[in-house]
C-alpha atoms as a PDB file:
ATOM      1  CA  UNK A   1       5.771 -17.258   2.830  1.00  0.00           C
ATOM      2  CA  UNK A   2       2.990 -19.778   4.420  1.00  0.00           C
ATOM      3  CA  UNK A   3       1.213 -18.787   7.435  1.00  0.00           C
ATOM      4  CA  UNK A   4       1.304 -22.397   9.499  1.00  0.00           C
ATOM      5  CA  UNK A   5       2.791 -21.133  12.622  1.00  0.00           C
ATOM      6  CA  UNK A   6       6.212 -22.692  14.440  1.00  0.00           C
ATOM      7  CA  UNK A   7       7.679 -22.742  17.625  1.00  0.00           C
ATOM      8  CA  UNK A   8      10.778 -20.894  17.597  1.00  0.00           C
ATOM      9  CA  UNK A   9      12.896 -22.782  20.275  1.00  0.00           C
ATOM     10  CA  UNK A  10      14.950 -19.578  21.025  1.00  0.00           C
ATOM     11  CA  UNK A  11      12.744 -16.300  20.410  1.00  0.00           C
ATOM     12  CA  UNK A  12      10.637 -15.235  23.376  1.00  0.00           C
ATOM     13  CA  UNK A  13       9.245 -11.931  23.751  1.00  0.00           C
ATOM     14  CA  UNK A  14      11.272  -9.817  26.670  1.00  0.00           C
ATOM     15  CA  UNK A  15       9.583 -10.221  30.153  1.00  0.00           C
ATOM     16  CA  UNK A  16       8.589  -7.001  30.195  1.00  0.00           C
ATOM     17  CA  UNK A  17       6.340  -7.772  26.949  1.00  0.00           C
ATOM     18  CA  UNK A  18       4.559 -11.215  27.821  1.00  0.00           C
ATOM     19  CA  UNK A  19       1.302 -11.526  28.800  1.00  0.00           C
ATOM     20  CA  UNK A  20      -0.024 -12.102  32.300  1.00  0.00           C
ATOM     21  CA  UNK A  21       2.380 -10.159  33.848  1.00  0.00           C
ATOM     22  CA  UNK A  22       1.851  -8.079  37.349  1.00  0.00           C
ATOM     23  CA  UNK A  23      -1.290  -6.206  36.722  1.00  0.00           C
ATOM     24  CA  UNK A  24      -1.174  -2.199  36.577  1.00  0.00           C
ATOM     25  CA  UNK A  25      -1.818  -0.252  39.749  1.00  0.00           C
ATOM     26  CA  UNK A  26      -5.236   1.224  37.725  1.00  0.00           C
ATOM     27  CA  UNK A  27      -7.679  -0.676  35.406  1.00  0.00           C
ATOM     28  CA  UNK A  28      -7.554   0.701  31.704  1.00  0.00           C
ATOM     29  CA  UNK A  29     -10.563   2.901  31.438  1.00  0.00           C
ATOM     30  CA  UNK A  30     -11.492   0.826  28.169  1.00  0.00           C
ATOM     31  CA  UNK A  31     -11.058  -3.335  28.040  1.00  0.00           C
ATOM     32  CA  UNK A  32     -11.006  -4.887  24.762  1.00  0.00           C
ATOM     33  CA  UNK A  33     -12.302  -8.882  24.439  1.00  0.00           C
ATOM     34  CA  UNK A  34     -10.332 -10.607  21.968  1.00  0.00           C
ATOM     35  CA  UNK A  35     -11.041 -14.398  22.719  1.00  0.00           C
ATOM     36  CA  UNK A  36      -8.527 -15.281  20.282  1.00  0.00           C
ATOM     37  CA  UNK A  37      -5.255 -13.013  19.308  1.00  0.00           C
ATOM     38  CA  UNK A  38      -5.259 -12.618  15.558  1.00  0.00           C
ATOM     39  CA  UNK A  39      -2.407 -11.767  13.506  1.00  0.00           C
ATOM     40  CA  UNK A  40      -3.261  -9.588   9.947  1.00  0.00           C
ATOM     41  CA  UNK A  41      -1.457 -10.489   6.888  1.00  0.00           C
ATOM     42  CA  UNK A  42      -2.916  -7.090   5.050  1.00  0.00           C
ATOM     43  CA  UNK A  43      -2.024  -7.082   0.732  1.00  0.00           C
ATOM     44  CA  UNK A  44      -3.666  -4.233  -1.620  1.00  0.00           C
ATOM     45  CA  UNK A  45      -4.649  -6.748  -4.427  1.00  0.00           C
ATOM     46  CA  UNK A  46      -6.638  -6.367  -7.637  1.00  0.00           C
ATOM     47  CA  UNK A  47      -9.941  -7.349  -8.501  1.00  0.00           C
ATOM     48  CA  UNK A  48      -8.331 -10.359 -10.560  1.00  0.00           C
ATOM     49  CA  UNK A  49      -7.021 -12.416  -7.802  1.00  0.00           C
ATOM     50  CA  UNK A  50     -10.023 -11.378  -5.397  1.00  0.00           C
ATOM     51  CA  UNK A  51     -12.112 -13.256  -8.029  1.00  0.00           C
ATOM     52  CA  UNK A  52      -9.560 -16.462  -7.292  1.00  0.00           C
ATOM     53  CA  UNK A  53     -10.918 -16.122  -3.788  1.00  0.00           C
ATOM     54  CA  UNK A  54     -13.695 -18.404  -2.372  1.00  0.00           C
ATOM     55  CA  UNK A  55     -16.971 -16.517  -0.554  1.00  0.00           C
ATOM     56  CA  UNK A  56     -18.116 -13.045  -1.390  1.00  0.00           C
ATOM     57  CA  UNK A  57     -16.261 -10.015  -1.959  1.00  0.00           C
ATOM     58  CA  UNK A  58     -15.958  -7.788   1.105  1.00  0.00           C
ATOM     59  CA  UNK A  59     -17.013  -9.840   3.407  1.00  0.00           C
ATOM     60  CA  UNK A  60     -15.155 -11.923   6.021  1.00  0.00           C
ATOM     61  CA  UNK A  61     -15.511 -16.268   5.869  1.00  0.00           C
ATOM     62  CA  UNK A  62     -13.888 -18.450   7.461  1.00  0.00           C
ATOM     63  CA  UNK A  63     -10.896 -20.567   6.009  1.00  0.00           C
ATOM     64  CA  UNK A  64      -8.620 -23.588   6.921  1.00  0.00           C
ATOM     65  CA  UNK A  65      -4.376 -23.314   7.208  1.00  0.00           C
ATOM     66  CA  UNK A  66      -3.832 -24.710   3.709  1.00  0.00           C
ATOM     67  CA  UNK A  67      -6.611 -22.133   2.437  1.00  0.00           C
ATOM     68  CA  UNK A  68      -5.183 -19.337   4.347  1.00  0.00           C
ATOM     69  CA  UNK A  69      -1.616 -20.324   2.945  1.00  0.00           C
ATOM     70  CA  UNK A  70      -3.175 -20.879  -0.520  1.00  0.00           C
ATOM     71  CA  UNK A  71      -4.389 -17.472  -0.171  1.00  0.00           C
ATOM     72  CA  UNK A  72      -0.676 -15.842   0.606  1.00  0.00           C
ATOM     73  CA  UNK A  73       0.768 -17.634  -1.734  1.00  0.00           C
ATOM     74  CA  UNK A  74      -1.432 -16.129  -4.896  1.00  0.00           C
ATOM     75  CA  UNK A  75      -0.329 -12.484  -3.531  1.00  0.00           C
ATOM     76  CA  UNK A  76       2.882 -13.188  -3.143  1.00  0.00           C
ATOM     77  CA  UNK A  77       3.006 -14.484  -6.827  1.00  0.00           C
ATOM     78  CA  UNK A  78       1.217 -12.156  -8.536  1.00  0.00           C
ATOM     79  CA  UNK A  79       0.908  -8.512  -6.534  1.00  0.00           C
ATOM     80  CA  UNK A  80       4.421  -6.724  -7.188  1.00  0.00           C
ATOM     81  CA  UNK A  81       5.619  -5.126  -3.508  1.00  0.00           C
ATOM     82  CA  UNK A  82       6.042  -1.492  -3.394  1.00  0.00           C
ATOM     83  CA  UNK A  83       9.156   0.350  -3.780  1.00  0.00           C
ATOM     84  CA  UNK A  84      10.459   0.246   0.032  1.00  0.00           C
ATOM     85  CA  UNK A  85       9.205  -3.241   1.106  1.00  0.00           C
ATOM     86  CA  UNK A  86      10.316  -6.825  -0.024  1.00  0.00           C
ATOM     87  CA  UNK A  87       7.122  -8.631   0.195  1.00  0.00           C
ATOM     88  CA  UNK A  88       2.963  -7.383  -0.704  1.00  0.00           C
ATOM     89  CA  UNK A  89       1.755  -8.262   2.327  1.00  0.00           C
ATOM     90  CA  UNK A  90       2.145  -6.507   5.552  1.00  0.00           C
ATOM     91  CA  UNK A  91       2.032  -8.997   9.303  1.00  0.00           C
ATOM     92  CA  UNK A  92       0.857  -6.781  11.944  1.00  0.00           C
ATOM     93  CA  UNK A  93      -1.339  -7.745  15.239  1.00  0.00           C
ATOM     94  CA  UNK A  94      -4.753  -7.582  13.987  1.00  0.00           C
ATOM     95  CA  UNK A  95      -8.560  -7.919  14.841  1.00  0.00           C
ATOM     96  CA  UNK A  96     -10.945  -5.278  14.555  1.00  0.00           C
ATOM     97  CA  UNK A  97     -10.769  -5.157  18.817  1.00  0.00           C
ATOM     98  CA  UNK A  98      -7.258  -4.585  18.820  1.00  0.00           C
ATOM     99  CA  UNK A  99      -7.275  -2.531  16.007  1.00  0.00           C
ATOM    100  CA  UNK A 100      -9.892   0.112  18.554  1.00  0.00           C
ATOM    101  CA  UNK A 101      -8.234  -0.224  21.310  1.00  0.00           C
ATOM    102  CA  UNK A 102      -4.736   0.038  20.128  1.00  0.00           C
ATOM    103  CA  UNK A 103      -5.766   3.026  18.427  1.00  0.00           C
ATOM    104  CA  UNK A 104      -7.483   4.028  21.385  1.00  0.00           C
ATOM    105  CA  UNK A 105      -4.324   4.075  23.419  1.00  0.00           C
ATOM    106  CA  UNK A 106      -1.788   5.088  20.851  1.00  0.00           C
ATOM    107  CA  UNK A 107      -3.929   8.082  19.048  1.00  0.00           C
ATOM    108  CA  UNK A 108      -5.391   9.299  22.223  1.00  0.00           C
ATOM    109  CA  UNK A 109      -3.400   8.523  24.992  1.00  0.00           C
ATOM    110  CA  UNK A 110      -6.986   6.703  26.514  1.00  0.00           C
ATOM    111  CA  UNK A 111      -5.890   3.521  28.837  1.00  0.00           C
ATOM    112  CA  UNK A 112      -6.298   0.386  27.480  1.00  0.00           C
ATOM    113  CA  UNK A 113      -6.002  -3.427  28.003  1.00  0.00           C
ATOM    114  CA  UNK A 114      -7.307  -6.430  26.109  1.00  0.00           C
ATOM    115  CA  UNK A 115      -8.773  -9.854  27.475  1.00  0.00           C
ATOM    116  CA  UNK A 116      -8.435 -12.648  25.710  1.00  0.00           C
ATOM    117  CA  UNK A 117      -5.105 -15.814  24.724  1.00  0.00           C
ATOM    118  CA  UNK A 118      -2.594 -15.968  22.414  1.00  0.00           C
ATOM    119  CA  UNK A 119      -0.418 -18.772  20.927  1.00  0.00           C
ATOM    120  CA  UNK A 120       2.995 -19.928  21.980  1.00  0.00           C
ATOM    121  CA  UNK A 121       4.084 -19.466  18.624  1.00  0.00           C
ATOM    122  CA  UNK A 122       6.022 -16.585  16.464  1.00  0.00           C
ATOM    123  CA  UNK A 123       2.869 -15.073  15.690  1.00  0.00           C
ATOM    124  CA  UNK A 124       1.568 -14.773  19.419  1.00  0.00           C
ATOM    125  CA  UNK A 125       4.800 -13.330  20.158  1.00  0.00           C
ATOM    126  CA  UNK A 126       4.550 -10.754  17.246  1.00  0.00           C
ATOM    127  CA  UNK A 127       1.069  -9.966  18.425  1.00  0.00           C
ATOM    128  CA  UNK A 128       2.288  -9.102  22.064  1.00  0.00           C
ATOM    129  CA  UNK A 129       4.929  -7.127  20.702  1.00  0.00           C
ATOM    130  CA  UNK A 130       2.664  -5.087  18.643  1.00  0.00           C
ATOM    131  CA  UNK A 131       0.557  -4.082  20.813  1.00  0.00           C
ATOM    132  CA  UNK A 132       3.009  -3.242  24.298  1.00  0.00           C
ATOM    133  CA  UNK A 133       4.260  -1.344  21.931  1.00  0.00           C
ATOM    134  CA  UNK A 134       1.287   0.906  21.419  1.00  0.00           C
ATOM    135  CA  UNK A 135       0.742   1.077  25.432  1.00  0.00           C
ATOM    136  CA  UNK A 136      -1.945  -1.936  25.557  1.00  0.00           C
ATOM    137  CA  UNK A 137      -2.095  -3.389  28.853  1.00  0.00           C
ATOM    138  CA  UNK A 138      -1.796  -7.581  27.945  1.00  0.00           C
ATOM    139  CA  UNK A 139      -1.619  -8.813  31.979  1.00  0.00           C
ATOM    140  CA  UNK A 140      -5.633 -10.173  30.915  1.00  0.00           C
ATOM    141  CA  UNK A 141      -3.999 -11.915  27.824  1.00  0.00           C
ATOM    142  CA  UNK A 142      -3.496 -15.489  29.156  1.00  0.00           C
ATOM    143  CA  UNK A 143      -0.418 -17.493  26.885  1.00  0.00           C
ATOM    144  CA  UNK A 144      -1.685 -20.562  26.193  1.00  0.00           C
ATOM    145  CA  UNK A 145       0.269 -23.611  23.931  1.00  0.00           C
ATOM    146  CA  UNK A 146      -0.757 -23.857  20.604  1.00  0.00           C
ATOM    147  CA  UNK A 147      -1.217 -21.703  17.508  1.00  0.00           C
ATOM    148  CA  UNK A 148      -2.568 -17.739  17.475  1.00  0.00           C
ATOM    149  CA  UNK A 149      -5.450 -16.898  15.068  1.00  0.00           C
ATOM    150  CA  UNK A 150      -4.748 -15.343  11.455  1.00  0.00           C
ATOM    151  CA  UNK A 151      -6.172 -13.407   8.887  1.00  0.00           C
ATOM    152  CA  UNK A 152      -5.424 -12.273   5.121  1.00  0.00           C
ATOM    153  CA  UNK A 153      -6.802  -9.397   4.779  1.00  0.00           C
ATOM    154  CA  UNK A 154      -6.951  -8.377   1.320  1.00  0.00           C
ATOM    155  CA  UNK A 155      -7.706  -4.637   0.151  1.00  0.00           C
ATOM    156  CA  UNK A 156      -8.910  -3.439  -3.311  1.00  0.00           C
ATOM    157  CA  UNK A 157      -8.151  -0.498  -5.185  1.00  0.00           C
ATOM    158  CA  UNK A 158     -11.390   1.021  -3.607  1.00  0.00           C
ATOM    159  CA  UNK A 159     -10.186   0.271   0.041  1.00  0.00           C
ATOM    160  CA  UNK A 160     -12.714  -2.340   0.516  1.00  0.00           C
ATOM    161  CA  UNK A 161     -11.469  -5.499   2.291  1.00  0.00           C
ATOM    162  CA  UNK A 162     -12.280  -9.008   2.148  1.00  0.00           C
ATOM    163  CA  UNK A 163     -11.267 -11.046   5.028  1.00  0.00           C
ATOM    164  CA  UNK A 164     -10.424 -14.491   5.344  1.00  0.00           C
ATOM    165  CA  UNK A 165      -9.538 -15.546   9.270  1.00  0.00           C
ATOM    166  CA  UNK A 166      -8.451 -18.883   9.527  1.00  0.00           C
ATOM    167  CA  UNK A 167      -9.264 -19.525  13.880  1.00  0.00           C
ATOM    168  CA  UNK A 168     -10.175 -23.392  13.611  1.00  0.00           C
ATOM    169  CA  UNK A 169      -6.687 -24.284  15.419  1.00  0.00           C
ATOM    170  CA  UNK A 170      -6.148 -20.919  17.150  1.00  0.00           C
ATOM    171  CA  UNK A 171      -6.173 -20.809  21.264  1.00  0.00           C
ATOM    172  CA  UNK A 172      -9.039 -19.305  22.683  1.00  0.00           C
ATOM    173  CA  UNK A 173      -9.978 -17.945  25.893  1.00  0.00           C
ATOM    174  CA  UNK A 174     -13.026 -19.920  27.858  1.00  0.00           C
ATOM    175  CA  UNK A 175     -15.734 -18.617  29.113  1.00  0.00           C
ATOM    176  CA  UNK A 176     -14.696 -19.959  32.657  1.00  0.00           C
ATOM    177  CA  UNK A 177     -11.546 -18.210  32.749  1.00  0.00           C
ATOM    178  CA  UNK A 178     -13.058 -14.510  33.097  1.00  0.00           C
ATOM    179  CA  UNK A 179     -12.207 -13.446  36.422  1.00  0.00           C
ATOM    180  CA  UNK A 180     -14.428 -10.049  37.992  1.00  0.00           C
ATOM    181  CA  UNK A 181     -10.763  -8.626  39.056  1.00  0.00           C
ATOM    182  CA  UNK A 182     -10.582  -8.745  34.907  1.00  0.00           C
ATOM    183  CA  UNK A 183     -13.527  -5.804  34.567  1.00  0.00           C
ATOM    184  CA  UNK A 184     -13.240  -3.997  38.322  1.00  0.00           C
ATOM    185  CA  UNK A 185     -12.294  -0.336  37.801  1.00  0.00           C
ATOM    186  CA  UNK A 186     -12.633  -0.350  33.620  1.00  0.00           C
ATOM    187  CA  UNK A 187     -15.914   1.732  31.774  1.00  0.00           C
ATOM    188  CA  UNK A 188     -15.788   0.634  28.886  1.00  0.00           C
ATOM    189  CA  UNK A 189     -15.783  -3.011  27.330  1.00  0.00           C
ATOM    190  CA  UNK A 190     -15.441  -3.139  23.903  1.00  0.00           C
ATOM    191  CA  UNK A 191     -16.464  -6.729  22.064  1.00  0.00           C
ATOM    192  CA  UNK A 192     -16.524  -7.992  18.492  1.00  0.00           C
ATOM    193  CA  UNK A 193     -20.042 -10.083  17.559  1.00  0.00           C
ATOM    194  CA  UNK A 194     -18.576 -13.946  16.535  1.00  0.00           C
ATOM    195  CA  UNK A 195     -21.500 -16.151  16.107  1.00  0.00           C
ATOM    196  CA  UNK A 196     -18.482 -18.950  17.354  1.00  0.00           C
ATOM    197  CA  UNK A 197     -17.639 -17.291  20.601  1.00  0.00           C
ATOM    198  CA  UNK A 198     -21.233 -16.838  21.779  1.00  0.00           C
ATOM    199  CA  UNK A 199     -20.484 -18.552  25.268  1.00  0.00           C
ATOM    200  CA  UNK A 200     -17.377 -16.348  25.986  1.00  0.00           C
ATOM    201  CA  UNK A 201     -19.114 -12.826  25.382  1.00  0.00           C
ATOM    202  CA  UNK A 202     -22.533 -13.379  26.693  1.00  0.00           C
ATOM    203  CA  UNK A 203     -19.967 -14.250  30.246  1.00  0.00           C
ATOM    204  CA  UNK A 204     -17.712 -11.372  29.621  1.00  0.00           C
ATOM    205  CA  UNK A 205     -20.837  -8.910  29.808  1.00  0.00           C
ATOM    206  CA  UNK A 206     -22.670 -10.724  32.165  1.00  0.00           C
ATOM    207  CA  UNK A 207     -19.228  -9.798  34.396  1.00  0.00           C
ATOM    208  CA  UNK A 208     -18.516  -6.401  32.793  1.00  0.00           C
ATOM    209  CA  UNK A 209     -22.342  -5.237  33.453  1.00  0.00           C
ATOM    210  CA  UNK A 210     -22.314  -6.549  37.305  1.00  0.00           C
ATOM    211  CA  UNK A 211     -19.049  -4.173  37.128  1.00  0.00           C
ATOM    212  CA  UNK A 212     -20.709  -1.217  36.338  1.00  0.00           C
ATOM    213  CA  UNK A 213     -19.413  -1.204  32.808  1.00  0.00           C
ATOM    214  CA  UNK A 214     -20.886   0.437  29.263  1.00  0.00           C
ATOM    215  CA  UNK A 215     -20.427  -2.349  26.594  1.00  0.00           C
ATOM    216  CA  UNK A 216     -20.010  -1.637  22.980  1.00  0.00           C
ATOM    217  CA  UNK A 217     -20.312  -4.123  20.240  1.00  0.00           C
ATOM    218  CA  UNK A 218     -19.029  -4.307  16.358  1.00  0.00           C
ATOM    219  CA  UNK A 219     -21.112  -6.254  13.873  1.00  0.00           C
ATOM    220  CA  UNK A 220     -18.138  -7.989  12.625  1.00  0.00           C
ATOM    221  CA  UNK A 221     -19.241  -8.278   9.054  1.00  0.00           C
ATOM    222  CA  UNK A 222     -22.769  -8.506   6.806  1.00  0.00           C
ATOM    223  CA  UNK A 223     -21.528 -12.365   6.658  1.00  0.00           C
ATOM    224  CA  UNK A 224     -21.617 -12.884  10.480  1.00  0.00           C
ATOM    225  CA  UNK A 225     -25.086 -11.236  10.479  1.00  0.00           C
ATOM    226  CA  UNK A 226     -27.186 -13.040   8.488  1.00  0.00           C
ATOM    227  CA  UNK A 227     -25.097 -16.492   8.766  1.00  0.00           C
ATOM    228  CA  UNK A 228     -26.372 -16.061  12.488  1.00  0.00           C
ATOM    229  CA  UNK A 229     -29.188 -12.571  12.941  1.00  0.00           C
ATOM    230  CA  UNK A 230     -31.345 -14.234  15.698  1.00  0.00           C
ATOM    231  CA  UNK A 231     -28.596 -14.971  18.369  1.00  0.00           C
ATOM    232  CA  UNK A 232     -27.377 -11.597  17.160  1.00  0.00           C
ATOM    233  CA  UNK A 233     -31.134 -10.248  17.670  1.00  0.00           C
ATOM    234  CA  UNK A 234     -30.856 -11.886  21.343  1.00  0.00           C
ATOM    235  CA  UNK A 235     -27.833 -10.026  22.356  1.00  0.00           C
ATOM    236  CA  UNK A 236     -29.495  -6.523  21.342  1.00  0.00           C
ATOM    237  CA  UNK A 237     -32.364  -7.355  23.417  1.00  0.00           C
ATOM    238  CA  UNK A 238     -31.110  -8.042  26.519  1.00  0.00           C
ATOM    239  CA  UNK A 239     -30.467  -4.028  26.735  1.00  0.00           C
ATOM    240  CA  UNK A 240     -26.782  -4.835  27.811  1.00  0.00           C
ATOM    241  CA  UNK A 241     -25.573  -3.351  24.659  1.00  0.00           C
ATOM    242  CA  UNK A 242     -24.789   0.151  24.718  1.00  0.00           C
ATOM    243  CA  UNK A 243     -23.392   1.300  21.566  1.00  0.00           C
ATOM    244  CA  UNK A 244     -23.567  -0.776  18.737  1.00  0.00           C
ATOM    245  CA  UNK A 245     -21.075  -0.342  15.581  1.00  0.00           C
ATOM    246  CA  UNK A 246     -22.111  -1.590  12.156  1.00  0.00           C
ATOM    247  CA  UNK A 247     -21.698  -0.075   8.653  1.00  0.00           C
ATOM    248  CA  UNK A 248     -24.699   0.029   5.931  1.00  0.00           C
ATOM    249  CA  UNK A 249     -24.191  -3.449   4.748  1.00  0.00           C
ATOM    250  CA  UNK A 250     -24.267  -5.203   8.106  1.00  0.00           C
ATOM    251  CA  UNK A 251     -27.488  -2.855   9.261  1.00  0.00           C
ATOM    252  CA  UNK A 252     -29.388  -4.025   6.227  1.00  0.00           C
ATOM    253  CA  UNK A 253     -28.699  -7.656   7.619  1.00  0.00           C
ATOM    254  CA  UNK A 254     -29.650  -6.363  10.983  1.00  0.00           C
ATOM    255  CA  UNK A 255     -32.978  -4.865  10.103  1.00  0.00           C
ATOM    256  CA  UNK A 256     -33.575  -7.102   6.546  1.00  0.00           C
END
């Protein structure tokens, strides 16, 4: 099953479900950036074909379409599905800032919205239907023509995942397209650090600070840290951060 995304000439999500739609009568108390939408393709895989796998294990690294579909294609060759599902590999709206606020507004009943574009393509569409149907506001998700963002995300027998987003032809949400009606009313922003997107989230909280928001920011991975620590460094000391996720890998990169 390759990943290369196509433009279905019928399917289109119900209006209800696309993005940009009227906006709610209140903000969601917590906004989620997510320049680009990304779509997970998430496979429990051995240690075997993670050693097939370009860049270090549990980390996250960048990789082209072919790569990406290179990628799929090993799983779905040599990782047996389970008993109830045809294929290894699970496609589900993804990105660990959709992930939080999803769970945010599905676990908890909190209000949530994300910021951010999606493709034109099957995959945007699966994205916006993933997460409408968790409660996610999406009328700050702009629909733009072209491809949405994805990911394999593969998980070992340990649950440790290695990520390999492939964004190079992915839409993406510019810096000049953040509007202050975006932030007005939220509290919280939540943002994931991407050396890449450096323009767009320095704007975002710039605008979500002069809104009176709290800003909260996960390190991404121990890659994304040390491939970039002084921009990173930067960032922490403007004081705009608030609450800053990492695990132990990505702090020893932090304070290394």
């Amino acid at each position: 099953m390759g990943a290369e995304a196509e433009h279905p000439q019928q399917q289109q999500p119900p209006s209800a479900l696309r993005p940009g739609r009227e906006a709610a009568a209140e903000a969601p108390a917590v906004l989620g950036l997510q320049v680009s939408a990304l779509i997970d393709h998430v496979a429990r895989v051995d240690w075997s074909l993670l050693d097939r796998v370009p860049g270090d294990r549990g980390g996250s690294q960048q990789v082209s379409i072919d790569e990406l579909n290179h990628i799929l294609t090993e799983v779905n060759a040599h990782i047996l599905p389970s008993r109830n599902d045809l294929t290894p590999i699970t496609t589900i709206a993804g990105g660990s800032v959709a992930n939080t606020i999803r769970g945010l507004s599905a676990g908890f009943g909190i209000s949530t919205g994300i910021i951010g574009a999606c493709g034109d393509d099957s995959q945007g569409i699966l994205f916006v239907n993933n997460m409408s149907f968790s409660g996610v506001d999406l009328t700050r998700l702009r629909a733009k023509k072209g491809h949405t963002a994805q990911c394999a995300c593969l998980v070992d027998a340990s649950g440790n995942r290695t990520m390999r987003p492939c964004l190079s032809s992915a839409v993406k949400m510019q810096a000049n397209e953040f509007r202050k009606e975006d932030f007005k009313g939220s509290k919280w922003l939540v943002v994931r650090y991407a050396q890449q997107n450096m323009e767009q989230i320095i704007e975002a909280i710039r605008i979500a600070k002069q809104e009176g928001l709290s800003v909260s920011l996960d390190l991404a991975s121990f890659e994304m840290v040390r491939d970039s620590r002084a921009k990173l460094i930067n960032l922490l000391e403007t004081g705009n951060i608030d609450l800053c996720f990492a695990n132990e890998d990505e702090a020893r990169e932090v304070i290394g």
